[in-house]
N, C-alpha and C. Protein backbone atom coordinates (compact mmCIF):
# COMPACT_ATOMS: atom_id res chain seq x y z
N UNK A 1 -66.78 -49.31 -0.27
CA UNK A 1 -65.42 -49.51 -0.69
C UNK A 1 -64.70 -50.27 0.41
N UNK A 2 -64.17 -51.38 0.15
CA UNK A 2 -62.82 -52.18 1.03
C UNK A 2 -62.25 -51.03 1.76
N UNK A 3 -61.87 -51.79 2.99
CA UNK A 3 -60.49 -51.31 3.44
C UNK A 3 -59.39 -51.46 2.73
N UNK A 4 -59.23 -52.70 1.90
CA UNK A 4 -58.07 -52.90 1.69
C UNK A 4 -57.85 -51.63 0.22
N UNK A 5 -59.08 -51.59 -0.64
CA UNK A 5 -58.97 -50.41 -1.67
C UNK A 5 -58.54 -49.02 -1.10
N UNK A 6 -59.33 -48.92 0.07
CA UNK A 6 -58.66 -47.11 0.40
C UNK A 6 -58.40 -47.46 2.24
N UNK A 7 -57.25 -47.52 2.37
CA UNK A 7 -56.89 -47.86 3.86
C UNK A 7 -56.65 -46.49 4.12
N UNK A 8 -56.86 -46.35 5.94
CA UNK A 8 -57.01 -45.39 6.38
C UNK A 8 -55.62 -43.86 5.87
N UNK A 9 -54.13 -44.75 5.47
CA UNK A 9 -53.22 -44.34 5.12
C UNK A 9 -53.28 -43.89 3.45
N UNK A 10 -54.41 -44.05 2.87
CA UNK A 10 -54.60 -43.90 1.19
C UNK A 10 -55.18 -42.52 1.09
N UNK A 11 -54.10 -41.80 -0.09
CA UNK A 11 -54.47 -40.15 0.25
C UNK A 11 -56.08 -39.98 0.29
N UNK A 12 -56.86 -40.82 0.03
CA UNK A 12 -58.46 -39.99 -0.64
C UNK A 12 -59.29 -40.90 0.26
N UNK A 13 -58.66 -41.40 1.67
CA UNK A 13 -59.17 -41.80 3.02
C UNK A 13 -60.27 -40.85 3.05
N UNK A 14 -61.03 -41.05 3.85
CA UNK A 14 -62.21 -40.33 4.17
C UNK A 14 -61.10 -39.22 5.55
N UNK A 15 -60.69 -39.76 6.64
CA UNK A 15 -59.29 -39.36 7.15
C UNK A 15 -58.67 -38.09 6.44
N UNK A 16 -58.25 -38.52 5.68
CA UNK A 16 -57.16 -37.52 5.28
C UNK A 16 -57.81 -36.39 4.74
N UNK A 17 -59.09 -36.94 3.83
CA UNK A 17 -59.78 -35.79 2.86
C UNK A 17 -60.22 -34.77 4.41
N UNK A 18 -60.90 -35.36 5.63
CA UNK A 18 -61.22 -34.69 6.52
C UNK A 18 -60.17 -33.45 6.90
N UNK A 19 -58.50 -33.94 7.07
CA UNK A 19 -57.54 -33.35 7.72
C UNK A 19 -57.44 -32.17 6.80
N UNK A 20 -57.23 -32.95 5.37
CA UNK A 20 -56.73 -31.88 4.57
C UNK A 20 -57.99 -30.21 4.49
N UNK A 21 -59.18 -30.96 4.66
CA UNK A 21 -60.33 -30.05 4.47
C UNK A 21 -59.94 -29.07 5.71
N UNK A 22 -59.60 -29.71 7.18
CA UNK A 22 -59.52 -28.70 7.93
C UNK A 22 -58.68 -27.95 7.88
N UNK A 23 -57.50 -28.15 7.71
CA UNK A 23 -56.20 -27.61 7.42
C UNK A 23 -56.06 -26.09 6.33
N UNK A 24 -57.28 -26.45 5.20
CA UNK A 24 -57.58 -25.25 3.99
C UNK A 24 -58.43 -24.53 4.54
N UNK A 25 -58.99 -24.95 5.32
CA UNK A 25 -59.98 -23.66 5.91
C UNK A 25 -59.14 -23.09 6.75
N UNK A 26 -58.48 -23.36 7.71
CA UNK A 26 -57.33 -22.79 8.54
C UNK A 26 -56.79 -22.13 7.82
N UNK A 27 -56.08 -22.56 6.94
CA UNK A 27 -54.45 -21.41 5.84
C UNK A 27 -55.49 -20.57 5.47
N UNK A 28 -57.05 -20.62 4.67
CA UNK A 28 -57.84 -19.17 4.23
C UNK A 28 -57.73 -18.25 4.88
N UNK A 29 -57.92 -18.73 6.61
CA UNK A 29 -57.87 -17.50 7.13
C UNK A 29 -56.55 -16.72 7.31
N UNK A 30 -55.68 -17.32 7.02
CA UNK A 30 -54.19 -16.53 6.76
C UNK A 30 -54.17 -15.72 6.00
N UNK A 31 -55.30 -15.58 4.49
CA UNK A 31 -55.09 -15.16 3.71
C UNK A 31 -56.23 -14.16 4.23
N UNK A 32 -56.94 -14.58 5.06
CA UNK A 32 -58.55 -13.60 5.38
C UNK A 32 -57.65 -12.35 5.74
N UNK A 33 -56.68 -12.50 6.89
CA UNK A 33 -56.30 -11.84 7.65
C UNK A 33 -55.58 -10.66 6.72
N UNK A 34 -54.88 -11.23 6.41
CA UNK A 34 -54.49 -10.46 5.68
C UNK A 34 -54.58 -9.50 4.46
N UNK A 35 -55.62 -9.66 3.81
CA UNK A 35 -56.39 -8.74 2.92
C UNK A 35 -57.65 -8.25 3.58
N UNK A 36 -57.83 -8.37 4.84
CA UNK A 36 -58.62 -7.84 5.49
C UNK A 36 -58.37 -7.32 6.86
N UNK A 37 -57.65 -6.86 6.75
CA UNK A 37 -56.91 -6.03 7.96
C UNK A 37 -57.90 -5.51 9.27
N UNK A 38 -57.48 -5.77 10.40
CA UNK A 38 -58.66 -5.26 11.31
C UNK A 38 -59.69 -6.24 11.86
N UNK A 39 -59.33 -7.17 11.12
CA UNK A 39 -60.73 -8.21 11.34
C UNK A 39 -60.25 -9.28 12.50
N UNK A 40 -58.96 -9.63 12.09
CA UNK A 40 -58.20 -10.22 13.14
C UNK A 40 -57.10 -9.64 13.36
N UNK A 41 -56.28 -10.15 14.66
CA UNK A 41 -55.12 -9.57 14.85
C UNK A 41 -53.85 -10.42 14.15
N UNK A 42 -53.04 -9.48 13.70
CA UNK A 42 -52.32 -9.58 12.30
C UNK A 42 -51.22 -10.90 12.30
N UNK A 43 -50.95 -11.56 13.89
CA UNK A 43 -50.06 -12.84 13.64
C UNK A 43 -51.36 -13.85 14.55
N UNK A 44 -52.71 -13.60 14.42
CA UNK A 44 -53.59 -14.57 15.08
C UNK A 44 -53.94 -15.59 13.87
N UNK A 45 -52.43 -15.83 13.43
CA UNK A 45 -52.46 -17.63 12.02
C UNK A 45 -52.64 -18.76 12.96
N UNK A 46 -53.01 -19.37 11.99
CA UNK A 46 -53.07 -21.22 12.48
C UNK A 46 -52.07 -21.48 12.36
N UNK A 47 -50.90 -21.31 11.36
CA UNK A 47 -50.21 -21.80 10.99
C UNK A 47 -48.98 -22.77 11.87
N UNK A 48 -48.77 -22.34 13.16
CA UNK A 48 -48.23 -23.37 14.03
C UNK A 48 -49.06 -24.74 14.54
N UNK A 49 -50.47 -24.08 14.65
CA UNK A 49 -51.65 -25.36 14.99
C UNK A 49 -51.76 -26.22 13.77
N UNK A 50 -51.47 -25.85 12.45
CA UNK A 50 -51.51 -26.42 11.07
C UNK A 50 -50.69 -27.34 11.22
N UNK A 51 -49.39 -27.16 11.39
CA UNK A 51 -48.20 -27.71 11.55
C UNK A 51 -48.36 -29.10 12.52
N UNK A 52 -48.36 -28.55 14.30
CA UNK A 52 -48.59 -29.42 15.08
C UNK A 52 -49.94 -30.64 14.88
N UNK A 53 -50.68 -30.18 14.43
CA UNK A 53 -52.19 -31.11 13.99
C UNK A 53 -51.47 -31.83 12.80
N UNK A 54 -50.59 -31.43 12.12
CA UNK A 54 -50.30 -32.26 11.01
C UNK A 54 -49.68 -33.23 10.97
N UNK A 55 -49.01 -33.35 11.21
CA UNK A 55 -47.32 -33.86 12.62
C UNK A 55 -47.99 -34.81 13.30
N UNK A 56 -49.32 -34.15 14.06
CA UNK A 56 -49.75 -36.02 15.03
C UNK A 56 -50.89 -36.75 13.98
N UNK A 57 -51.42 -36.12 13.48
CA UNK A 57 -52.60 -36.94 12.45
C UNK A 57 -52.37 -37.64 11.22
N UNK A 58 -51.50 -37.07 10.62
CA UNK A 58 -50.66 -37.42 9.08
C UNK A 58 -50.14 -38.59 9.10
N UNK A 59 -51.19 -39.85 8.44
CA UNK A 59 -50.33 -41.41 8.78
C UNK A 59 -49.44 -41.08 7.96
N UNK A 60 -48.86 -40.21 6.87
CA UNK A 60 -47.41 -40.06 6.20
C UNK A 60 -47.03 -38.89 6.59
N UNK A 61 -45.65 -39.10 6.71
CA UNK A 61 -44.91 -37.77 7.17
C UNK A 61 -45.00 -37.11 5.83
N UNK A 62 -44.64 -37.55 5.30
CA UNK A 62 -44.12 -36.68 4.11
C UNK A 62 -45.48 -36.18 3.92
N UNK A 63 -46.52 -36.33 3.69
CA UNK A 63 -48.04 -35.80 3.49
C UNK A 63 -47.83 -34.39 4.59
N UNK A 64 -47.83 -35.01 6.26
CA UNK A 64 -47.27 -34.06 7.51
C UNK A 64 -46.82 -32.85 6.89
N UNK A 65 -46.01 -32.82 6.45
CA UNK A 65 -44.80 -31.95 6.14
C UNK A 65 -45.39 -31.01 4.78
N UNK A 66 -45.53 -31.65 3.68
CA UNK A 66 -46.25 -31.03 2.59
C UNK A 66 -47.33 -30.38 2.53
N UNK A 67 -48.46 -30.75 3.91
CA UNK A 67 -49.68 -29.89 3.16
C UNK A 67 -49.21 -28.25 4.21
N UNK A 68 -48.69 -28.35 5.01
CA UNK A 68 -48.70 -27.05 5.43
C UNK A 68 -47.57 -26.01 5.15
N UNK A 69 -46.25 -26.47 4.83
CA UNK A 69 -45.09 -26.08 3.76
C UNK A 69 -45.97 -25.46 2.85
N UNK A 70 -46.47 -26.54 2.02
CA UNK A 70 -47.36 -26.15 0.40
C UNK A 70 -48.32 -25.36 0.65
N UNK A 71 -49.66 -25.56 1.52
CA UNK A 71 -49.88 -23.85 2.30
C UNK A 71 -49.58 -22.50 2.29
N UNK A 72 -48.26 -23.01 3.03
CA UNK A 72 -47.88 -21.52 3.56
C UNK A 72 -47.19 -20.92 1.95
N UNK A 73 -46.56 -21.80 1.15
CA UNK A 73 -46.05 -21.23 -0.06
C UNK A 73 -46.86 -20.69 -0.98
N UNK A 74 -48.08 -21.46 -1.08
CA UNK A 74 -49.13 -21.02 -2.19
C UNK A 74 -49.65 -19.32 -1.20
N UNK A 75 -49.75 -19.22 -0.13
CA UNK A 75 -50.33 -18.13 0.40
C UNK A 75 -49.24 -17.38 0.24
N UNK A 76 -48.03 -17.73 0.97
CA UNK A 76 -46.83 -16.51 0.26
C UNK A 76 -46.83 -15.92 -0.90
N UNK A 77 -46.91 -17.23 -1.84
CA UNK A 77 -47.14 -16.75 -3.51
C UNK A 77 -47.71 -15.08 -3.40
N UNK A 78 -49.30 -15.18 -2.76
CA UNK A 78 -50.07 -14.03 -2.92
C UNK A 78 -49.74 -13.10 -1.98
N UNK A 79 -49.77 -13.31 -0.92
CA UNK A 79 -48.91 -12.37 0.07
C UNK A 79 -47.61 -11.57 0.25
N UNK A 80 -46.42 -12.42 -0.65
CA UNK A 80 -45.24 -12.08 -0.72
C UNK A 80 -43.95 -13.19 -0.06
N UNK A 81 -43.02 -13.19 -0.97
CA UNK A 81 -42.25 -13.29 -0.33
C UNK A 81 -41.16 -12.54 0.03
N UNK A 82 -40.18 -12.94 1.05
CA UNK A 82 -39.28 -12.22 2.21
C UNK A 82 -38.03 -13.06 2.32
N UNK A 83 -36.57 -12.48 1.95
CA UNK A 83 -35.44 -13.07 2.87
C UNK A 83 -35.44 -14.45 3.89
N UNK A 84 -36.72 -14.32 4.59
CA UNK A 84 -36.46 -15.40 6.16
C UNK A 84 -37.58 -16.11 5.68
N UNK A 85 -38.00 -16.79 4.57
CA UNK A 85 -39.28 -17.88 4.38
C UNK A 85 -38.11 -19.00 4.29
N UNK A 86 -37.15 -19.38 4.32
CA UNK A 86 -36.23 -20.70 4.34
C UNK A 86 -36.74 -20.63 5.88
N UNK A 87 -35.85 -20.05 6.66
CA UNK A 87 -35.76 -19.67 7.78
C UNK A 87 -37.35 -20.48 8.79
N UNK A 88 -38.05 -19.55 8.16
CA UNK A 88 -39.39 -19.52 8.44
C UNK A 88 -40.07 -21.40 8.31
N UNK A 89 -40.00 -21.30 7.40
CA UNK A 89 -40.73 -23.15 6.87
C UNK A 89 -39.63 -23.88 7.57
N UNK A 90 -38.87 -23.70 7.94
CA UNK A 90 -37.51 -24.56 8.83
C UNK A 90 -38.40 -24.82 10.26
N UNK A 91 -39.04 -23.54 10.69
CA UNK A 91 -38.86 -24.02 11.70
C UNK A 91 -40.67 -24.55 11.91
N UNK A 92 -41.23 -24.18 10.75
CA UNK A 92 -42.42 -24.90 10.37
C UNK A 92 -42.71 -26.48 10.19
N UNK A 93 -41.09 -26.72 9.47
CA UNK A 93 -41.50 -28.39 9.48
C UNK A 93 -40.65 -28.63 11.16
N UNK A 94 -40.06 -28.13 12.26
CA UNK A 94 -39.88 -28.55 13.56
C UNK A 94 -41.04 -28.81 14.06
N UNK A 95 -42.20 -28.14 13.54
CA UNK A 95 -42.94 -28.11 14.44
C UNK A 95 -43.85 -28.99 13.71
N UNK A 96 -44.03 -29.63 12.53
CA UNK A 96 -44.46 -30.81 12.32
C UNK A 96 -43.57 -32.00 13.24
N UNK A 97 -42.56 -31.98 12.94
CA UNK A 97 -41.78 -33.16 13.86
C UNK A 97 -42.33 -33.30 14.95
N UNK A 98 -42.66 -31.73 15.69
CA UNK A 98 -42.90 -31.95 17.21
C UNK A 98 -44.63 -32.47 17.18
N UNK A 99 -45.39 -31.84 16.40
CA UNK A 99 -46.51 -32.80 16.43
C UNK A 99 -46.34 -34.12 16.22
N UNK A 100 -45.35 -34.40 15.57
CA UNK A 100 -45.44 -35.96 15.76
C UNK A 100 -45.44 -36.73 16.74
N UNK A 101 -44.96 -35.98 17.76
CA UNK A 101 -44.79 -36.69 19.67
C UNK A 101 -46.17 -36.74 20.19
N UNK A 102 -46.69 -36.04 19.12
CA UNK A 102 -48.08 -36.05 19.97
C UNK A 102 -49.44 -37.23 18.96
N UNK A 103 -48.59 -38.23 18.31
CA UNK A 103 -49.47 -39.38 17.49
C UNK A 103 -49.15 -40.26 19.21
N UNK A 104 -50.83 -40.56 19.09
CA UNK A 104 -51.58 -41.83 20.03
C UNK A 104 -51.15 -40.87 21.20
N UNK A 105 -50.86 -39.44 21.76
CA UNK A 105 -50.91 -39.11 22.72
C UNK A 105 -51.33 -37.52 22.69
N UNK A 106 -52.69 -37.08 22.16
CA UNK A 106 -52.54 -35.82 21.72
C UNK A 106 -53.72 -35.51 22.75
N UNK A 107 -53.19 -35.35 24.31
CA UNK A 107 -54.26 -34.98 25.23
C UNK A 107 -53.93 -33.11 24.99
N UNK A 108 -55.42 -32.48 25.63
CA UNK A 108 -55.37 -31.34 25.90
C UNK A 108 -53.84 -30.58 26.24
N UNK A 109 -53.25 -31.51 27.25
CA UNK A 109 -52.52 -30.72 28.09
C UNK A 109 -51.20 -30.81 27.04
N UNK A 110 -51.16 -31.86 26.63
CA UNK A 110 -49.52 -31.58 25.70
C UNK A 110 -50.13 -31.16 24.57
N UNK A 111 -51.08 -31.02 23.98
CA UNK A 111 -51.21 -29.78 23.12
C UNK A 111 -50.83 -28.76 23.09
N UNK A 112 -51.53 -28.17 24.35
CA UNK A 112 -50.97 -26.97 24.56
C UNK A 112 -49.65 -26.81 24.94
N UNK A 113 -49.03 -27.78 25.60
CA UNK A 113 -47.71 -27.58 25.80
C UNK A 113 -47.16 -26.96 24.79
N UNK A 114 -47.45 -28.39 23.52
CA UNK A 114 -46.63 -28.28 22.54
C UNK A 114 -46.88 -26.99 21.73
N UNK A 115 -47.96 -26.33 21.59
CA UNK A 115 -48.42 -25.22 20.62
C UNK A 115 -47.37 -24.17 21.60
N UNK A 116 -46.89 -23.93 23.06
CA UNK A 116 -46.28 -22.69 23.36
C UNK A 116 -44.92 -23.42 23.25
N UNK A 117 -44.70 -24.26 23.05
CA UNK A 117 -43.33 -24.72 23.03
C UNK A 117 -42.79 -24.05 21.62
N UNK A 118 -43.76 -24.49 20.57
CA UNK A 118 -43.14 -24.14 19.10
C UNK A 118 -43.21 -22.86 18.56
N UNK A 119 -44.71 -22.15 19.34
CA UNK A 119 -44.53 -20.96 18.72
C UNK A 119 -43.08 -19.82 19.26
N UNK A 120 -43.46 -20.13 20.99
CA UNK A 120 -42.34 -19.60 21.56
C UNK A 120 -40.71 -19.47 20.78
N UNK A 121 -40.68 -21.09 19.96
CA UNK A 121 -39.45 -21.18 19.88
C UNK A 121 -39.01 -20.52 18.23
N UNK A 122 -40.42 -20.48 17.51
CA UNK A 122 -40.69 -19.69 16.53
C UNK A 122 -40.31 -18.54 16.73
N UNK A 123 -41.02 -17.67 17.77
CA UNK A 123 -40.79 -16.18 18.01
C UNK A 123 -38.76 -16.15 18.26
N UNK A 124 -38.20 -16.24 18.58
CA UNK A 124 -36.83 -16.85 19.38
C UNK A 124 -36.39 -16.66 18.03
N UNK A 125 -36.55 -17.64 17.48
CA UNK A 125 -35.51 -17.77 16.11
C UNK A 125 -35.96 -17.00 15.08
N UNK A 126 -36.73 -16.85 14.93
CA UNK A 126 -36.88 -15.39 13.64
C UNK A 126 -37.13 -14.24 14.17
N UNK A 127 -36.96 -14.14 15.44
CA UNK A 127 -36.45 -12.23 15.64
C UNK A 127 -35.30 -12.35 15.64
N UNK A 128 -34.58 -13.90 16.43
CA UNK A 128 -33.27 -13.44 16.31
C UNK A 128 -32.14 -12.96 14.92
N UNK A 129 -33.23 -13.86 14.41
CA UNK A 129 -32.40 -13.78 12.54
C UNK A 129 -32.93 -12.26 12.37
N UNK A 130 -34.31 -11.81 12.29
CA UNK A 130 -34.48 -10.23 12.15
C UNK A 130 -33.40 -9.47 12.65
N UNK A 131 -32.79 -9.35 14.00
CA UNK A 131 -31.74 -8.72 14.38
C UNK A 131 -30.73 -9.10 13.80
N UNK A 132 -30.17 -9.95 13.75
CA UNK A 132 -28.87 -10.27 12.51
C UNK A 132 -28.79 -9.90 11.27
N UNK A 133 -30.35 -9.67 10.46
CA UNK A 133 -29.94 -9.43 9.12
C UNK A 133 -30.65 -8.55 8.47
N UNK A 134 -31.68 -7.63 9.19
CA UNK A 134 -31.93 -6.42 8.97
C UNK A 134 -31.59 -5.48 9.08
N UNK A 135 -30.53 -5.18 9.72
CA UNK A 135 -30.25 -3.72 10.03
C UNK A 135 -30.98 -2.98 10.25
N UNK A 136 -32.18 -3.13 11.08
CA UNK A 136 -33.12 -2.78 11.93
C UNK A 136 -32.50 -2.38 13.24
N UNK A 137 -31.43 -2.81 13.89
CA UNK A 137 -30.84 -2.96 15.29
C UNK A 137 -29.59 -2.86 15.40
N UNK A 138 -29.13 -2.39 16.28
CA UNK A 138 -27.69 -2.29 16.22
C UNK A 138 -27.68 -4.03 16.63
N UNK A 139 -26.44 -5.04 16.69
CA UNK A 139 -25.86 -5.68 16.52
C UNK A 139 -24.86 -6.11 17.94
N UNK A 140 -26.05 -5.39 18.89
CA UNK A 140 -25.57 -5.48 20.40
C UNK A 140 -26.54 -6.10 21.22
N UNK A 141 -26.37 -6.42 22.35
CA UNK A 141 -26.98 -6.67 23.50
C UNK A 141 -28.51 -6.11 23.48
N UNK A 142 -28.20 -4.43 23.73
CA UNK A 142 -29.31 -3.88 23.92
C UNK A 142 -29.94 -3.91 22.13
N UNK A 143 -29.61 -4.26 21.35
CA UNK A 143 -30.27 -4.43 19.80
C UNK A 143 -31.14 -5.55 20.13
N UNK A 144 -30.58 -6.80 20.31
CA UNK A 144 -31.03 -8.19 20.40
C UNK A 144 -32.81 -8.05 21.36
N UNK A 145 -32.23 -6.91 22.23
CA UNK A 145 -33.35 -6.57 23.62
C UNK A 145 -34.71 -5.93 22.98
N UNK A 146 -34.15 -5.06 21.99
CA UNK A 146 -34.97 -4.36 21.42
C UNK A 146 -36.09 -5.01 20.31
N UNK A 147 -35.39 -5.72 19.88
CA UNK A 147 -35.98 -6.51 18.57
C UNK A 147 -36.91 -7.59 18.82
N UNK A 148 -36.43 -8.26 20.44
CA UNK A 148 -37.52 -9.60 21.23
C UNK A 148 -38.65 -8.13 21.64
N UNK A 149 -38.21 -6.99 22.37
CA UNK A 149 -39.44 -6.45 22.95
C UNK A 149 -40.49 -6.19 21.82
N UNK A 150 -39.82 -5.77 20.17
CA UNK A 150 -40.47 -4.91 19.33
C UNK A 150 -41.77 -6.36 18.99
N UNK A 151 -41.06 -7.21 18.96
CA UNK A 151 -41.70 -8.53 18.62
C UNK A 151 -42.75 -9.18 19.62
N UNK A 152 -42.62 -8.70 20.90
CA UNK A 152 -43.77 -9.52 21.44
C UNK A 152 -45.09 -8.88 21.35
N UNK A 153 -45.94 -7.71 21.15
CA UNK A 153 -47.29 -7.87 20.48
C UNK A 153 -47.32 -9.02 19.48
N UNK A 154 -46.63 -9.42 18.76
CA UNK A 154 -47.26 -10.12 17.75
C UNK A 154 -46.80 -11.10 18.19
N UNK A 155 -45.64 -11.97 19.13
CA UNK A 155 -46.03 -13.12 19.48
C UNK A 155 -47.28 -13.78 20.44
N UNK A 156 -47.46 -12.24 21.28
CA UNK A 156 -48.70 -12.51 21.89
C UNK A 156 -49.96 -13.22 21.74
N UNK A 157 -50.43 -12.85 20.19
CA UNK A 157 -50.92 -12.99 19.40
C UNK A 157 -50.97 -14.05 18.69
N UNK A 158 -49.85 -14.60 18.07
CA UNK A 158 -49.30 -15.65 17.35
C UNK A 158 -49.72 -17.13 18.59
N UNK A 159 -48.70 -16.46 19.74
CA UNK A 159 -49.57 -17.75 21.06
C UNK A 159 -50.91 -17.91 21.05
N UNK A 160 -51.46 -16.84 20.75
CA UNK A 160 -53.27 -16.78 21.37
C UNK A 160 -53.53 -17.70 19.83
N UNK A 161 -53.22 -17.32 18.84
CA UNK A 161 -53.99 -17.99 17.78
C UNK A 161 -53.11 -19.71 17.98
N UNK A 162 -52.26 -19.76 18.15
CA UNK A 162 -51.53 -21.00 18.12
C UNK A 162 -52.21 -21.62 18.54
N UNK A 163 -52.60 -21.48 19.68
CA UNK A 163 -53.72 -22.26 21.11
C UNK A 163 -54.58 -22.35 20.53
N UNK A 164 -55.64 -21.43 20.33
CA UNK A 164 -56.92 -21.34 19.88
C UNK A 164 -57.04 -22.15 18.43
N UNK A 165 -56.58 -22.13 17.43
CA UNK A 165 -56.03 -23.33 16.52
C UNK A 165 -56.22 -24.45 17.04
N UNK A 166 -55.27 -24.70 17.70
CA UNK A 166 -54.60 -26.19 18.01
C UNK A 166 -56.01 -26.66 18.69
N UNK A 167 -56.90 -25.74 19.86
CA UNK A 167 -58.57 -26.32 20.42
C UNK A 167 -58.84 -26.51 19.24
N UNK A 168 -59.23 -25.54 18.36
CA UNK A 168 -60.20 -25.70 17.16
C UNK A 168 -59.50 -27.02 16.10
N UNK A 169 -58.43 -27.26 16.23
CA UNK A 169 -58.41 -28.78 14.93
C UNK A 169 -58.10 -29.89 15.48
N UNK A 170 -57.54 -29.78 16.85
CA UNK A 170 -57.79 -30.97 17.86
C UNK A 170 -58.73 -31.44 17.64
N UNK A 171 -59.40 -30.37 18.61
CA UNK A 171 -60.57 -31.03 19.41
C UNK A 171 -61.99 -31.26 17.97
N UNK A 172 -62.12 -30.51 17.44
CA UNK A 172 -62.90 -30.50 16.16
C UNK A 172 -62.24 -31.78 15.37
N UNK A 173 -61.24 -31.98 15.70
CA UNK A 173 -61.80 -33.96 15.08
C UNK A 173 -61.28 -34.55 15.65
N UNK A 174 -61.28 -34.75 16.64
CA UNK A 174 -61.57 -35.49 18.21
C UNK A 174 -63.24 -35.58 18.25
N UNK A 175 -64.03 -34.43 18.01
CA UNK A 175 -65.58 -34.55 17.60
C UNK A 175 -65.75 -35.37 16.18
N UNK A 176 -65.03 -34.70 15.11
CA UNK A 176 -65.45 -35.36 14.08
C UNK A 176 -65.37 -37.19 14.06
N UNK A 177 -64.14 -37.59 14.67
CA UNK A 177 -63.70 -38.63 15.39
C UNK A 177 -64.80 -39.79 15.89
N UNK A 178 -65.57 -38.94 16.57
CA UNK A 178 -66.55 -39.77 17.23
C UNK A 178 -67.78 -40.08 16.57
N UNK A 179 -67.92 -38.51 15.59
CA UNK A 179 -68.88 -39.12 15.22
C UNK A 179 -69.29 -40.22 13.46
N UNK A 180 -67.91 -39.74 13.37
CA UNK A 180 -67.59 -40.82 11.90
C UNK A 180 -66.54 -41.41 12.61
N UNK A 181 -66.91 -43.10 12.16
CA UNK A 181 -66.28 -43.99 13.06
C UNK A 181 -64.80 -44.00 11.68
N UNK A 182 -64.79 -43.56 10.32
CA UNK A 182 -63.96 -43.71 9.48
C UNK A 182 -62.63 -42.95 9.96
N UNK A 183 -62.85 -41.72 10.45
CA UNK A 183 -61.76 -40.98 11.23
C UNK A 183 -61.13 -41.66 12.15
N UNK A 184 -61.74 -42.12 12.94
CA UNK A 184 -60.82 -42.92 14.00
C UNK A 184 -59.34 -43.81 13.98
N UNK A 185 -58.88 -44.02 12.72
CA UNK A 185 -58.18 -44.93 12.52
C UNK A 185 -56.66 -44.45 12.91
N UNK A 186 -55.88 -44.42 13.91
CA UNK A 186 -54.61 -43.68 14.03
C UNK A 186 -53.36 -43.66 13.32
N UNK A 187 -52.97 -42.59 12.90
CA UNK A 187 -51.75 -42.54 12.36
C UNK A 187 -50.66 -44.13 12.74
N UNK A 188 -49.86 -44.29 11.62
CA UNK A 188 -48.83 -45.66 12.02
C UNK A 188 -47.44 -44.69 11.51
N UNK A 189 -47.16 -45.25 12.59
CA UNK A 189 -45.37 -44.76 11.89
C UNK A 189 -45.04 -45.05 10.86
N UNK A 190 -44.07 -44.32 10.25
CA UNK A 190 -43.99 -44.63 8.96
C UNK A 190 -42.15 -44.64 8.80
């Protein structure tokens, strides 16, 4: 098949079919986790590494933005939804944006930057909304204190998988990359 019939930017790229393939095996295990309790630890999602990998690889944003939104909704579907999923996918597509800083520059080290930058800033903004609108906490100082402490096991967690993600779909086609020369082709602004 031409380049010019399926360019690297054409949804059914060899590229994209790759991204999107990795990306569904990632969100399964969101769903592993969760109907299987015990097996992993309960915020160890991809779902920030989904995001950031999507953000630098996605020659369309709008593609960026949709497959891991559409993800996380179809898994909510079965999982549930909650009050803070606006909230939540808000700060899901930030963190597509912020993968985007990382097209034609997605070394190890600002990976990881970027994976503790977003989850961090993840954890931050939806405990803080938890304390505002659960009535879980009093509505003070020491509430606000309580609600970041109650929350860090599971950001702990959420970091460790963020990272460990972001190695595993990096660098796993950074390999795939090399060895199908069709992957190689880099995202273009759009």
């Amino acid at each position: 098949m031409s380049k010019r019939m399926n360019p690297p930017g054409a949804p059914f790229a060899p590229r994209n079919l790759v991204l999107v393939a990795m990306i569904a095996l990632a969100v399964g295990v969101r769903l592993v986790i969760h109907f299987m309790p015990g097996l992993l630890p309960y915020n160890f999602t991809p779902v920030e590494a989904i995001a950031l990998f999507g953000g630098a690889f996605f020659a369309d944003r709008r593609l960026a933005l949709l497959v891991p939104l559409g993800a996380m909704f179809l898994s909510d579907l079965v999982i549930g939804l909650h009050p803070l999923i606006p909230l939540i996918y808000a700060c899901i597509a930030l963190t597509v944006w912020a993968g985007g800083a990382l097209r034609q520059r997605a070394s190890a080290v600002r990976v990881a930057v970027a994976a503790v930058a977003s989850t961090t800033g993840f954890f931050l903004v939806t405990n803080f909304a938890v304390w505002l609108t659960s009535g879980m906490y009093p509505l003070t100082g020491s509430g606000l204190g309580a609600c970041f402490a109650a929350g860090i096991p599971f950001y702990q967690w959420q970091l460790l998988g963020s990272l460990g993600w972001s190695a595993a779909l990096f660098g796993g086609f950074a390999l795939l990359s090399q060895r199908y020369g069709a992957l190689k082709a880099q995202p273009q602004a759009a």
